[in-house]
Protein backbone atom coordinates (compact mmCIF):
# COMPACT_ATOMS: atom_id res chain seq x y z
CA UNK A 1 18.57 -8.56 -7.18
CA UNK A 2 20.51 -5.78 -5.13
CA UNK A 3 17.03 -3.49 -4.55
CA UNK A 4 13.18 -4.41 -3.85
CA UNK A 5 11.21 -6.03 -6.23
CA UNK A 6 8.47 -3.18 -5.20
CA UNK A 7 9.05 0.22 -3.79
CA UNK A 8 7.12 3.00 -3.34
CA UNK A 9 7.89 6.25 -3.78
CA UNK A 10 5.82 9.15 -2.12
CA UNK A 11 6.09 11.85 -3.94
CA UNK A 12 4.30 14.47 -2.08
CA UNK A 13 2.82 14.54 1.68
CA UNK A 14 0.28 16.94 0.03
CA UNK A 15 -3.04 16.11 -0.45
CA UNK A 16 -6.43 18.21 -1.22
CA UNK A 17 -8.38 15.37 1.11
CA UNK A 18 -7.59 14.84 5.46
CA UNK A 19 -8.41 11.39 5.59
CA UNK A 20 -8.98 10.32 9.18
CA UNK A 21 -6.51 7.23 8.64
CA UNK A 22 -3.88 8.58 6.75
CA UNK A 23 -0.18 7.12 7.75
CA UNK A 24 1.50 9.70 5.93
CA UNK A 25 -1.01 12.70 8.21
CA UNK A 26 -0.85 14.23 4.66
CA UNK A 27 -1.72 18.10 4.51
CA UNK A 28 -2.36 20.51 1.64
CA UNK A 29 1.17 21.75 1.50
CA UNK A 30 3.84 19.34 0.80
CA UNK A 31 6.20 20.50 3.78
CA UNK A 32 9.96 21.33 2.96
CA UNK A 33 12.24 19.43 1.33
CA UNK A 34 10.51 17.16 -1.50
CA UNK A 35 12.86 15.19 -3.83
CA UNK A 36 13.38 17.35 -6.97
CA UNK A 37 12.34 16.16 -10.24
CA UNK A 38 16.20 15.50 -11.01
CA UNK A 39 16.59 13.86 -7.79
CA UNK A 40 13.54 11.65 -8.70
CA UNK A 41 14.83 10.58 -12.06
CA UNK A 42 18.25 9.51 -10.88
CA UNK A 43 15.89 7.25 -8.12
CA UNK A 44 14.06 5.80 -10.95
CA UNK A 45 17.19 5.09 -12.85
CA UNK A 46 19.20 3.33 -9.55
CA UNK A 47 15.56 1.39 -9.52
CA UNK A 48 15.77 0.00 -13.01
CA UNK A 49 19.61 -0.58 -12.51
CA UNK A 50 19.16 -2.37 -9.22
CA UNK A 51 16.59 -4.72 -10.22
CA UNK A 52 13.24 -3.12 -9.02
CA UNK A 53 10.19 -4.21 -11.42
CA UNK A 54 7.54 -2.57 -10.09
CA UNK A 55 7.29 0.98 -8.54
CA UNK A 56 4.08 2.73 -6.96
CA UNK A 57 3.95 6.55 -6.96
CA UNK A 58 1.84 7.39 -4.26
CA UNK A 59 1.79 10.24 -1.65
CA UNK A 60 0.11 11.99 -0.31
CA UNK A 61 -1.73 12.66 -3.77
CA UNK A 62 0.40 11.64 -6.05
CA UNK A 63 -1.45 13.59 -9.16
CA UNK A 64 -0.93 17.32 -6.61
CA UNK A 65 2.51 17.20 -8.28
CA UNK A 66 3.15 18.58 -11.67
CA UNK A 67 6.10 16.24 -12.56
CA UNK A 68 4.28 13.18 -12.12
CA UNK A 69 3.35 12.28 -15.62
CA UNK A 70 7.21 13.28 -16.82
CA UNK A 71 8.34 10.82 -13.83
CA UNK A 72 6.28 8.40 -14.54
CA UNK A 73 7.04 8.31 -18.27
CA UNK A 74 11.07 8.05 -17.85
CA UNK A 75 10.28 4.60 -15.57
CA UNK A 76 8.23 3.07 -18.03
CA UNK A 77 11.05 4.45 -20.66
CA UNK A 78 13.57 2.35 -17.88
CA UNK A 79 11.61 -0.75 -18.24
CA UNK A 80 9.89 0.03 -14.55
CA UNK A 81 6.73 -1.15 -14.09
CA UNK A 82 4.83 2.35 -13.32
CA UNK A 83 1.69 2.57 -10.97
CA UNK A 84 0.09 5.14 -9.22
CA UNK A 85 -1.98 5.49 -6.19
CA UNK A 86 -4.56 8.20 -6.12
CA UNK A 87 -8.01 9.32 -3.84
CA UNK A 88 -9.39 9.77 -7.69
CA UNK A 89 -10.54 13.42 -6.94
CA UNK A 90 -8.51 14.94 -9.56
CA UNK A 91 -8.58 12.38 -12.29
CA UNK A 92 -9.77 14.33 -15.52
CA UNK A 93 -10.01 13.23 -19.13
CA UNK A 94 -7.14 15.20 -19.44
CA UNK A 95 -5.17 13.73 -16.67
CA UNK A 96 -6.07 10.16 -18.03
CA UNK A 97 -4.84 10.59 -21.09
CA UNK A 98 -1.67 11.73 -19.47
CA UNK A 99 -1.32 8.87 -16.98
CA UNK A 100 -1.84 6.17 -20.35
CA UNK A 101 0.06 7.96 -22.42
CA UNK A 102 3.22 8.03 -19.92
CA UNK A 103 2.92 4.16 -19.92
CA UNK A 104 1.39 3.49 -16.05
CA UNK A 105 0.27 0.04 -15.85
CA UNK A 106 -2.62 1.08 -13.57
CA UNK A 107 -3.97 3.15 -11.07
CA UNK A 108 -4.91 2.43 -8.08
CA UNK A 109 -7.73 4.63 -6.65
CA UNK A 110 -8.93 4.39 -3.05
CA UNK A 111 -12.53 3.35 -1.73
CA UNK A 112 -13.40 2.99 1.57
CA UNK A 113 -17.01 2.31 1.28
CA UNK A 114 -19.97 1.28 -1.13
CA UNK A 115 -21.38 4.35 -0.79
CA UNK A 116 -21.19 8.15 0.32
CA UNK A 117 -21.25 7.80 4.06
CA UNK A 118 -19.17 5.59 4.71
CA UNK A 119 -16.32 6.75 1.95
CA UNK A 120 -16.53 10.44 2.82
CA UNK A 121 -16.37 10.36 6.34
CA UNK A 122 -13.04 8.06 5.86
CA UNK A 123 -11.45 10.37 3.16
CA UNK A 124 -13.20 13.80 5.19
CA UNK A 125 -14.71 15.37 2.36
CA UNK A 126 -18.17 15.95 1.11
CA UNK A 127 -17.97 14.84 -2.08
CA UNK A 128 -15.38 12.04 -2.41
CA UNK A 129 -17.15 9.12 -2.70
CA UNK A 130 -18.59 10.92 -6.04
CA UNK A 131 -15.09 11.73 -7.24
CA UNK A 132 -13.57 8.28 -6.59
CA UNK A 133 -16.11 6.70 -8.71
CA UNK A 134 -16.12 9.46 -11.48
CA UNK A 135 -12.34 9.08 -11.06
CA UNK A 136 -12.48 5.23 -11.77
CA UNK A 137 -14.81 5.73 -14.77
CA UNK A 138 -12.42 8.52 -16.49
CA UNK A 139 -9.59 6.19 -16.08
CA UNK A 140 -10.73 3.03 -17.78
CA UNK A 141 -12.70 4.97 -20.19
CA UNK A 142 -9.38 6.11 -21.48
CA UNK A 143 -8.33 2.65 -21.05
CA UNK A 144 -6.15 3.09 -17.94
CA UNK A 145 -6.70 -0.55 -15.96
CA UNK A 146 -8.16 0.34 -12.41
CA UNK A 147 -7.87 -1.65 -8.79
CA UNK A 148 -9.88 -0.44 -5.80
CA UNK A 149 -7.56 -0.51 -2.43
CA UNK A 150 -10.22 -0.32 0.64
CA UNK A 151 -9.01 0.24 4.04
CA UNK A 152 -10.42 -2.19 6.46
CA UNK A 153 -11.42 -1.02 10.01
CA UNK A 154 -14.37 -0.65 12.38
CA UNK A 155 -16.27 1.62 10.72
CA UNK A 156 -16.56 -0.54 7.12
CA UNK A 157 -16.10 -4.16 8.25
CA UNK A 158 -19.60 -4.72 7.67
CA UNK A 159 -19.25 -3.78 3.97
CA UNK A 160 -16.72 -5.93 2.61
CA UNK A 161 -19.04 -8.51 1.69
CA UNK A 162 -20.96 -5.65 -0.54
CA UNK A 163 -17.86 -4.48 -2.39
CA UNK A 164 -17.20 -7.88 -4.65
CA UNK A 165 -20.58 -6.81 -6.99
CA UNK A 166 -20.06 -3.08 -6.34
CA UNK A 167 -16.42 -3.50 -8.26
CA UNK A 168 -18.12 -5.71 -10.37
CA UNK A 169 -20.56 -2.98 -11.76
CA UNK A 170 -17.89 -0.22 -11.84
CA UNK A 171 -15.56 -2.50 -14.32
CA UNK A 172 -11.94 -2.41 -12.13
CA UNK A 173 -9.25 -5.25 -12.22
CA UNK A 174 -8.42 -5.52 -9.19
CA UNK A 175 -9.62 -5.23 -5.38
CA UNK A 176 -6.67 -5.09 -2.86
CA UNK A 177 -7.87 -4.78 1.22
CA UNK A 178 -5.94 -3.35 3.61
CA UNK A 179 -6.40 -3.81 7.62
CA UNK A 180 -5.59 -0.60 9.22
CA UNK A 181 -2.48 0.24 10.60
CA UNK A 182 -2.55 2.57 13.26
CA UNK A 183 0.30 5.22 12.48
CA UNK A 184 0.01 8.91 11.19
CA UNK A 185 -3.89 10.05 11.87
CA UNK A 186 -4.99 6.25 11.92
CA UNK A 187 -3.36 5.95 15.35
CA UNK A 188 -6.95 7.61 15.61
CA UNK A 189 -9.25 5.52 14.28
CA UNK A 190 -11.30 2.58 16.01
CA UNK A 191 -9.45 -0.62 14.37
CA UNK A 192 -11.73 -3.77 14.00
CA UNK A 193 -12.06 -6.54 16.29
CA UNK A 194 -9.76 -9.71 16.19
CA UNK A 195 -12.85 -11.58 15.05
CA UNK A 196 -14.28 -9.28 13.24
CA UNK A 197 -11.12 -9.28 11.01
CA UNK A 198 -10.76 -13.10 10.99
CA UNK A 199 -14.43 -13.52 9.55
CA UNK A 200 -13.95 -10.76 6.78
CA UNK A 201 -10.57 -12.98 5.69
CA UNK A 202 -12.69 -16.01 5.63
CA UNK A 203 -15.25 -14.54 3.52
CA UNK A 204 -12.66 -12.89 1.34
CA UNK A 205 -11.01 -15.89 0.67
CA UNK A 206 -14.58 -17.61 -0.34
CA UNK A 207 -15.18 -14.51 -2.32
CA UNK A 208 -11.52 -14.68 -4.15
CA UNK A 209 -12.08 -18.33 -5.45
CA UNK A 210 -14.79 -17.09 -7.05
CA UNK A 211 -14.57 -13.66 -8.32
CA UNK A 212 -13.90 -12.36 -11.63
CA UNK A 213 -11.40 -9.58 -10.33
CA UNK A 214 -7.75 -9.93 -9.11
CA UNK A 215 -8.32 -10.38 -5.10
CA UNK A 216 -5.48 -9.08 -2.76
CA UNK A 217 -5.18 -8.57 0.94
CA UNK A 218 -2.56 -6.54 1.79
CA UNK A 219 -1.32 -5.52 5.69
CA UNK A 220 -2.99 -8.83 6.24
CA UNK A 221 -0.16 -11.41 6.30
CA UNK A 222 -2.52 -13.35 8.44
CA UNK A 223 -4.51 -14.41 5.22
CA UNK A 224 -1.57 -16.11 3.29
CA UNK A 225 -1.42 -18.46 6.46
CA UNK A 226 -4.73 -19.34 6.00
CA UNK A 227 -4.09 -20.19 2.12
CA UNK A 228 -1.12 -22.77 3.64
CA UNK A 229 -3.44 -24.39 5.64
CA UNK A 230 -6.69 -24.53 3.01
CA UNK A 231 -4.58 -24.84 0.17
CA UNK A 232 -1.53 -25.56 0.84
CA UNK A 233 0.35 -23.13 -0.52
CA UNK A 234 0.44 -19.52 -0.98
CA UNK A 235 1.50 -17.08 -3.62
CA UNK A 236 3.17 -14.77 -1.57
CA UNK A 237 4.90 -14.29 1.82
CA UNK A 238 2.31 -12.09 3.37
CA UNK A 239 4.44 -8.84 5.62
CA UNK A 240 6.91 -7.80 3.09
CA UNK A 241 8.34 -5.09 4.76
CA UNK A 242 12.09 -4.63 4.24
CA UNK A 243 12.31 -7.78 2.25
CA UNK A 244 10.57 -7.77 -1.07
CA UNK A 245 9.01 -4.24 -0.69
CA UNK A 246 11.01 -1.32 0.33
CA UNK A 247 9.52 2.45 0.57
CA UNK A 248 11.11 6.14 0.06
CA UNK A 249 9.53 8.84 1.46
CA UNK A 250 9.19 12.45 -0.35
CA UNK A 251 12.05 14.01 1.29
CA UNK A 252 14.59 10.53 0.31
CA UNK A 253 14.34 8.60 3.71
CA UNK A 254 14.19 5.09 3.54
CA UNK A 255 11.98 2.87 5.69
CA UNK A 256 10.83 -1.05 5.42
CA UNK A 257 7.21 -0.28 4.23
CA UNK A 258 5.22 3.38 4.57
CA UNK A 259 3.73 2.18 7.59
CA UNK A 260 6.52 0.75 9.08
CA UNK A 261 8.45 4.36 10.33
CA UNK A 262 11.84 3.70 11.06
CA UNK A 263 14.37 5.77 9.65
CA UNK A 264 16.81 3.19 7.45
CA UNK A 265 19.19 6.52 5.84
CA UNK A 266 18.22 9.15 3.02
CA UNK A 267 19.10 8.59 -0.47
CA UNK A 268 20.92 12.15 -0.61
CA UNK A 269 23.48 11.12 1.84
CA UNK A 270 23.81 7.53 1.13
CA UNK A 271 23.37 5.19 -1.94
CA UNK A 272 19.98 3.53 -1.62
CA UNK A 273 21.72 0.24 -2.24
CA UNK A 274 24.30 0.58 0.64
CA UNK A 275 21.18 1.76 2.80
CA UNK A 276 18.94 -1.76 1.36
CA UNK A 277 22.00 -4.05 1.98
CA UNK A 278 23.19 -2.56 5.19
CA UNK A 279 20.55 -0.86 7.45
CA UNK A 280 20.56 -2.73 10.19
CA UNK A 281 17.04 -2.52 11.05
CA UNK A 282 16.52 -3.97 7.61
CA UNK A 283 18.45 -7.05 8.00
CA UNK A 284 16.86 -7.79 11.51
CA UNK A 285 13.19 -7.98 9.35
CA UNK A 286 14.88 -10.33 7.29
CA UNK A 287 16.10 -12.85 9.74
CA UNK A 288 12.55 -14.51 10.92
CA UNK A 289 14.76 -16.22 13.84
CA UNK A 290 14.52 -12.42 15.53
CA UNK A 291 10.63 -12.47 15.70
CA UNK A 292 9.43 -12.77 19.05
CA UNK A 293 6.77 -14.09 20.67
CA UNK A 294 4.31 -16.78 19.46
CA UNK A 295 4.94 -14.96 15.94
CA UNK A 296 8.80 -16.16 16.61
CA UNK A 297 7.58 -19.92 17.26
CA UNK A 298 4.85 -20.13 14.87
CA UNK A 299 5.51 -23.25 11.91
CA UNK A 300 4.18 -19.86 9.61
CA UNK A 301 6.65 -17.45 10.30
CA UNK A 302 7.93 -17.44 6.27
CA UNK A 303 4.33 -17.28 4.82
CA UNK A 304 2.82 -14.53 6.92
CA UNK A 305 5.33 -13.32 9.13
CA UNK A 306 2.72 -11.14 11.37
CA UNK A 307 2.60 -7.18 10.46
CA UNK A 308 5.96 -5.53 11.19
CA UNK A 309 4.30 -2.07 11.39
CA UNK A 310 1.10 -3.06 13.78
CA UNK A 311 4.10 -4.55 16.10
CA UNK A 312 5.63 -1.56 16.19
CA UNK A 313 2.55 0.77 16.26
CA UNK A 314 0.95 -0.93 18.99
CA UNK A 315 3.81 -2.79 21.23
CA UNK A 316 6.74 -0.78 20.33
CA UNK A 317 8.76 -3.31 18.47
CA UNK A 318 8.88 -4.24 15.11
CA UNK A 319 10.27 -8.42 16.18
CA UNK A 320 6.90 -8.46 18.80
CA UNK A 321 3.90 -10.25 18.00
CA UNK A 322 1.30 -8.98 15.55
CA UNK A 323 -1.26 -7.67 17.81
CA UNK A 324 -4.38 -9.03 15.61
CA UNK A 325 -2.97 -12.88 15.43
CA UNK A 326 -5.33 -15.11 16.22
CA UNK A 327 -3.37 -18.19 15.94
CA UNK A 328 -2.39 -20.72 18.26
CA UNK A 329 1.37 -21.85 17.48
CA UNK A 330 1.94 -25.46 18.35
């Protein structure tokens, strides 16, 4: 494989919501220089060629741009597995049928909260908790398959344990958590506590054996440790950044995940598999033997691997230690 197995492609940075915790500090106009439809297609076709299976179109909004659904269709045309991220505020009957008949695999619509307050202050719109779940409904009723991503921080720690029946009821596939990474607007937002976020891993994990919905926490490399050392082994390594998962941003720049915000080379200047093989601040998040800290001694370091972009966010450095470890090396 010469490219990611996953990238994501933000295809906008405009977006009809201000969430307080967006990385992208998305705004409703897109801002100068978005990759052009053509531009876009040739990505998806150096994608397919390079060995990419799945690709997330995300933004942003994703659905704010009119070329989505012809985007999305000439991936799934390439053999790309096609998803796409959404707040589910402007998912219409009509849009549905778009989105399933251009071959996406699913959707993934955001929910911060089991109810209004919670949801709306997050996304900062009256009215978006409403939308989300209307959103959701539209989608599977035209049988588009639906995961919930929820955005784990102070505010909505104490929910988690409500959102297993709550996704239950509304009929989705999937539930993928995310701890909060504090870049773009969420350098604003009051993270949880170290504790706070080991407990709602523990009970996520108890919740996962059991649950009749595809369970995935994601930013949270921490919890693929914990599967070594219950289970003994884990399905995934858990920071993928620059490794498995690679991430182009709307105007072609390359960077190790979307939180993670270090310029790797645009795609209009460079090939994007010269810029995967040969950035070097790729290849330094591929040797673990650079990770410093208790992250660089830990007997873990290839299952979780800490969170490159929470390093960087917090300490300045992508190799430090993730600042919400709580585990002792040996």
């Amino acid at each position: 494989m010469r490219l990611p197995h996953i990238l994501a492609w933000e295809l906008t940075r405009a977006c009809n919501l201000n969430c307080v915790h967006c990385r992208a500090s998305a705004t409703r106009d897109p801002g100068p220089g978005e990759l052009t439809t053509e531009e876009g297609l040739s990505l998806l076709e150096d994608l397919a060629a390079g060995g990419t299976r799945l690709v997330i179109l995300s933004g942003g909004e994703a659905l704010v741009r009119p070329d989505v659904f012809a985007l999305a269709s000439h991936g799934t045309e390439l053999g790309l597995r096609i998803t796409l991220a959404t707040n589910g505020s402007l998912v219409t009957p009509d849009v549905s049928a778009k989105l399933k008949e251009a071959g996406i695999a699913r959707v993934s619509v955001s929910l911060d909260g089991v109810n209004a307050d919670i949801h709306d202050t997050f996304r900062g719109m009256p009215g978006a908790f409403a939308m989300a779940v209307r959103g959701i409904g539209t989608l599977l009723a035209a049988g588009v398959p639906v995961q919930v991503n929820t955005t784990v921080a102070a505010v909505n720690i104490a929910q988690m344990r409500l959102f297993p029946d709550f996704l239950k009821e509304l009929g989705v596939a999937a539930w993928h958590v995310f701890f909060l990474v504090p870049t773009g607007r969420g350098e604003n937002v009051q993270p949880a506590r170290v504790a706070q976020y080991r407990g709602m891993l523990e009970d996520f994990h108890a919740v996962s054996c059991s649950a009749a919905i595809e369970c995935k926490a994601t930013c949270a490399p921490q919890y693929y440790r914990m599967l070594m050392e219950t289970e003994g082994s884990s399905p995934t390594r858990g920071c993928l950044a620059g490794t498995g998962f690679g991430f182009v941003s709307s105007t072609g720049t390359v960077q190790p995940c979307g939180f993670l915000q270090i310029d790797c080379g645009n795609i209009r200047t460079t090939p994007l598999e010269e810029i995967w093989k040969g950035s070097p601040v790729l290849q330094e998040l591929r040797d673990v033997e650079r990770l410093k800290g208790k992250c660089g001694t830990c007997r873990y370091t290839d299952v979780c691997g800490g969170c490159r972009a929470r390093a960087y966010e917090v300490l300045g450095d992508a190799l430090e230690v993730d600042p919400i470890c709580w585990y002792p090396p040996e």
